[in-house]
Protein backbone atom coordinates (compact mmCIF):
# COMPACT_ATOMS: atom_id res chain seq x y z
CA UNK A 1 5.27 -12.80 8.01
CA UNK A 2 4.83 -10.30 10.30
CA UNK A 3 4.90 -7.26 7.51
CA UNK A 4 2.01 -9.12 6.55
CA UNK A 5 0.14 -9.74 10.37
CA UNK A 6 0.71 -5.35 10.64
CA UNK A 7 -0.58 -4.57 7.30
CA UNK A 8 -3.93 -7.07 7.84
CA UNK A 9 -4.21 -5.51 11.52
CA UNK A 10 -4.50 -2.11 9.78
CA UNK A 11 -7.06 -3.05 7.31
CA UNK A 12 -9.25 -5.28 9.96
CA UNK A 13 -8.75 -1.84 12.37
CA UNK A 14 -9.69 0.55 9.03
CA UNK A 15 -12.75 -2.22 8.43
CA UNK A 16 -13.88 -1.96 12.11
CA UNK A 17 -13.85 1.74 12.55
CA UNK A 18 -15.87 2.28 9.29
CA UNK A 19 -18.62 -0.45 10.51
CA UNK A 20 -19.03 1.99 13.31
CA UNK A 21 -19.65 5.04 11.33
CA UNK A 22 -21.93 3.16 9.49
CA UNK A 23 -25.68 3.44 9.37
CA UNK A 24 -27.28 0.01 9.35
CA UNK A 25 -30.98 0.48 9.57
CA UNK A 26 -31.17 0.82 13.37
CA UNK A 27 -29.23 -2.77 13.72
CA UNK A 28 -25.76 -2.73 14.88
CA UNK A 29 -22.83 -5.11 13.62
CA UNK A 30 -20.33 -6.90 15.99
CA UNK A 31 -16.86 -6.46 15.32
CA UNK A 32 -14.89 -9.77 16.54
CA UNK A 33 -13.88 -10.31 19.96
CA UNK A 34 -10.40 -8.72 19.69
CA UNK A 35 -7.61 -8.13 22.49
CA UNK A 36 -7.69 -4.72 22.84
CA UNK A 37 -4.16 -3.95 22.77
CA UNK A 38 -4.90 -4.35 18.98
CA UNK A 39 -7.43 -2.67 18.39
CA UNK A 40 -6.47 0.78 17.30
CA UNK A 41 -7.17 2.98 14.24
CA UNK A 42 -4.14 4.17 12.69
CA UNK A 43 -5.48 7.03 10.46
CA UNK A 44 -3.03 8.99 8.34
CA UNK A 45 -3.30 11.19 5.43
CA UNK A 46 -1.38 9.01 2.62
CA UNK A 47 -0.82 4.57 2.36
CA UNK A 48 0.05 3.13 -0.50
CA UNK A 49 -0.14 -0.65 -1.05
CA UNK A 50 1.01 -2.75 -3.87
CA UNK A 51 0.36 -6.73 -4.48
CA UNK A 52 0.90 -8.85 -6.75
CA UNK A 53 0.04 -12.31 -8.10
CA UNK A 54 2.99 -14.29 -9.10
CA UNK A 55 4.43 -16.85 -5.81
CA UNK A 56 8.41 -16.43 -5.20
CA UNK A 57 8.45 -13.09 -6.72
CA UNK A 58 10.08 -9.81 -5.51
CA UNK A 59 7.83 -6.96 -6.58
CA UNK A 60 9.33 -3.18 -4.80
CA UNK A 61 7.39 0.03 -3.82
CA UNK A 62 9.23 2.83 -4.44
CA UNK A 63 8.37 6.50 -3.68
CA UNK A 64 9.45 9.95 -4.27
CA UNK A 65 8.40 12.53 -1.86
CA UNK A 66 7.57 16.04 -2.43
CA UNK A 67 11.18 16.94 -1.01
CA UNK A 68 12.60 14.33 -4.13
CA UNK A 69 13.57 12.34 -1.49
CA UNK A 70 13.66 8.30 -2.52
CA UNK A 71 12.14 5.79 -0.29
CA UNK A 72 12.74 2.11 -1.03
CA UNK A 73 14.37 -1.23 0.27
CA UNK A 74 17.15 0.43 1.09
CA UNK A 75 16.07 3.23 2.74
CA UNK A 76 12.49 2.88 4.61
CA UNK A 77 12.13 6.12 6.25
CA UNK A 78 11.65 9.55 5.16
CA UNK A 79 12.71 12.88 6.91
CA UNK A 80 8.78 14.08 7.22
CA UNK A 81 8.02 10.79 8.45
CA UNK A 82 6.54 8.43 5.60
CA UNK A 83 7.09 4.80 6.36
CA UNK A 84 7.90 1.69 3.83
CA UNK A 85 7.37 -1.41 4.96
CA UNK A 86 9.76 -4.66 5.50
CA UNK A 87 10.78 -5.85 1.91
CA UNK A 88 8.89 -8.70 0.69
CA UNK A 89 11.59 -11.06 -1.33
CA UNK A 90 8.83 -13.60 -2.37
CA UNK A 91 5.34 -14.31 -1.84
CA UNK A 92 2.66 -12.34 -2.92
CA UNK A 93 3.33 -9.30 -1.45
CA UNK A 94 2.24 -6.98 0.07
CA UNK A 95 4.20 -3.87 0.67
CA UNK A 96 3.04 -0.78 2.56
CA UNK A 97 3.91 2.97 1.60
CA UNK A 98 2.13 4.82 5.24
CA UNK A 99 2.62 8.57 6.30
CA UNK A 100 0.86 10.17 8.98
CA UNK A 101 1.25 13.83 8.05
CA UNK A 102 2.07 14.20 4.79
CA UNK A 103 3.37 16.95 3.32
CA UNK A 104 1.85 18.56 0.35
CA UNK A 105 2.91 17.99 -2.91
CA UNK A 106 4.06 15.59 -5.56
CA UNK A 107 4.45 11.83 -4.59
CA UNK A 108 5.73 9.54 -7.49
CA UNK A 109 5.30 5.76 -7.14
CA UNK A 110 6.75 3.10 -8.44
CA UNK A 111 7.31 -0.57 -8.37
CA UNK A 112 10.27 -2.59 -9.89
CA UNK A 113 9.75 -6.64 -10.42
CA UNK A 114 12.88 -6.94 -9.18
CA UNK A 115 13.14 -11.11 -9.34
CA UNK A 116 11.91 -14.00 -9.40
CA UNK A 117 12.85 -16.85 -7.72
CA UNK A 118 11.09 -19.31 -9.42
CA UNK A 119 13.12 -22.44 -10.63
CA UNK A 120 11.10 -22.39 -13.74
CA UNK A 121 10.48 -19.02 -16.14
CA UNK A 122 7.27 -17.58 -15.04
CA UNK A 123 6.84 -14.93 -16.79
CA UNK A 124 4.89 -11.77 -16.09
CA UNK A 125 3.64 -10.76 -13.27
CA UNK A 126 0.11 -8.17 -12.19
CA UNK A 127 0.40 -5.95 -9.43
CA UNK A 128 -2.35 -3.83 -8.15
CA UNK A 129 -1.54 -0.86 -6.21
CA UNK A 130 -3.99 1.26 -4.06
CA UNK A 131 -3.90 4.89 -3.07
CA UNK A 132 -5.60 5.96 -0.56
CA UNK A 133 -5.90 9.60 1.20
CA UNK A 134 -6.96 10.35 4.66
CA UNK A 135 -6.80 6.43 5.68
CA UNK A 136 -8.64 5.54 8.39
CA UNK A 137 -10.97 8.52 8.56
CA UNK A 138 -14.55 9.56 7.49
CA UNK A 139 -13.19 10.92 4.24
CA UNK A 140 -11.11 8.33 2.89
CA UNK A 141 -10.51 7.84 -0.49
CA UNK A 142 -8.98 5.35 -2.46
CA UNK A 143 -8.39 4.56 -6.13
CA UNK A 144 -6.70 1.43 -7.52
CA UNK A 145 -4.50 0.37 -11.18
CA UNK A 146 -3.56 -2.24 -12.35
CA UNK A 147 -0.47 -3.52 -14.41
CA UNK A 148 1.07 -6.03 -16.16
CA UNK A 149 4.95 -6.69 -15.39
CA UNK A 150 6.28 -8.66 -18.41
CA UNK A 151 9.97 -8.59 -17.61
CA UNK A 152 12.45 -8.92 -14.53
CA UNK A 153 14.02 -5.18 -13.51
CA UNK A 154 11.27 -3.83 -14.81
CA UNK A 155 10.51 -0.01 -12.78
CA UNK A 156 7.26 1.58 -14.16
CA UNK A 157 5.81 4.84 -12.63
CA UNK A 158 2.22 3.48 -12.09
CA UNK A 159 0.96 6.90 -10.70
CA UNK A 160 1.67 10.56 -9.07
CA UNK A 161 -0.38 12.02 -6.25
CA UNK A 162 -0.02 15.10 -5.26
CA UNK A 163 -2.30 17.10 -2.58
CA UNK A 164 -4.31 13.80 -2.46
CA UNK A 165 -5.68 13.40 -6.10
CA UNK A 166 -4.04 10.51 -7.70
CA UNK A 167 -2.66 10.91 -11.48
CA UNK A 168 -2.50 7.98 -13.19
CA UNK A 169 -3.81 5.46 -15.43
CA UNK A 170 -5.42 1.89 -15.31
CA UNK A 171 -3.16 0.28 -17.79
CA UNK A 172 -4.32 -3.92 -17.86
């Protein structure tokens, strides 16, 4: 639970920030009473997060870096500094690719439905995965595909990104 309670206290900080940059017609909106110890912007140049629908399922991000180093499960940290998240064995995900200072070049993602831990077969799974460059920041960007996971160990590349311009495909 709490890869989940960091990765919704990045978004609500992401949401907040852009409601300030915001121009709403000479009104201002109120962000929610929040302790401030909480309350802080964590911008970076890269995230990647991937969700899925299917309960009791384990769904993996996996990333190669520029360097052709792998980051996954079993190893969460990169030498430049890109962070996965805590694996998420079942549940609905998700799970967080984040590096501050990315290095440019080629980033290959991928996710493997690794199991499922249902007691009954059930079957395929969607996962939606979101890129984003410069998170957090004026300039963000983000661009989000969708697949269809039909079968357990399962890996599919579902995209490339390199210098921040996202190669891949929506494939439903």
């Amino acid at each position: 639970m709490l890869n989940i309670a960091v990765i919704a206290l990045e978004e609500f900080n992401e949401l907040a920030e852009w409601c300030k940059r915001q121009r709403w017609g000479g009104s201002k909106i109120t962000i929610p009473k929040t302790d401030e110890k909480y309350m802080k912007n964590f911008e970076s140049d890269l995230r990647i997060v991937v969700s899925w629908d299917a309960d009791n399922t384990d769904i993996d991000l996996m990333i190669t870096e520029p360097s052709g180093q792998e980051i996954f499960y079993g190893n969460k940290c990169s030498l430049t500094g890109g962070i996965l998240s805590y694996d998420i064995l079942d549940g609905y995900g998700p799970e967080e690719f984040i590096h501050k200072y990315a290095p440019k070049g080629k980033y290959t993602v991928y996710t493997n439905y690794f199991a499922s831990h249902e007691q009954s077969l059930i079957g395929a799974a969607t996962i939606t995965v979101t890129f984003y460059s410069n998170w957090g920041r004026s300039n963000q960007k983000s661009e989000t595909v969708t697949y269809r996971l039909n079968d357990e160990d399962e890996k599919i590349k579902v995209g490339e990104y390199e210098e921040f311009t996202l190669k891949g495909t929506v494939i439903v």
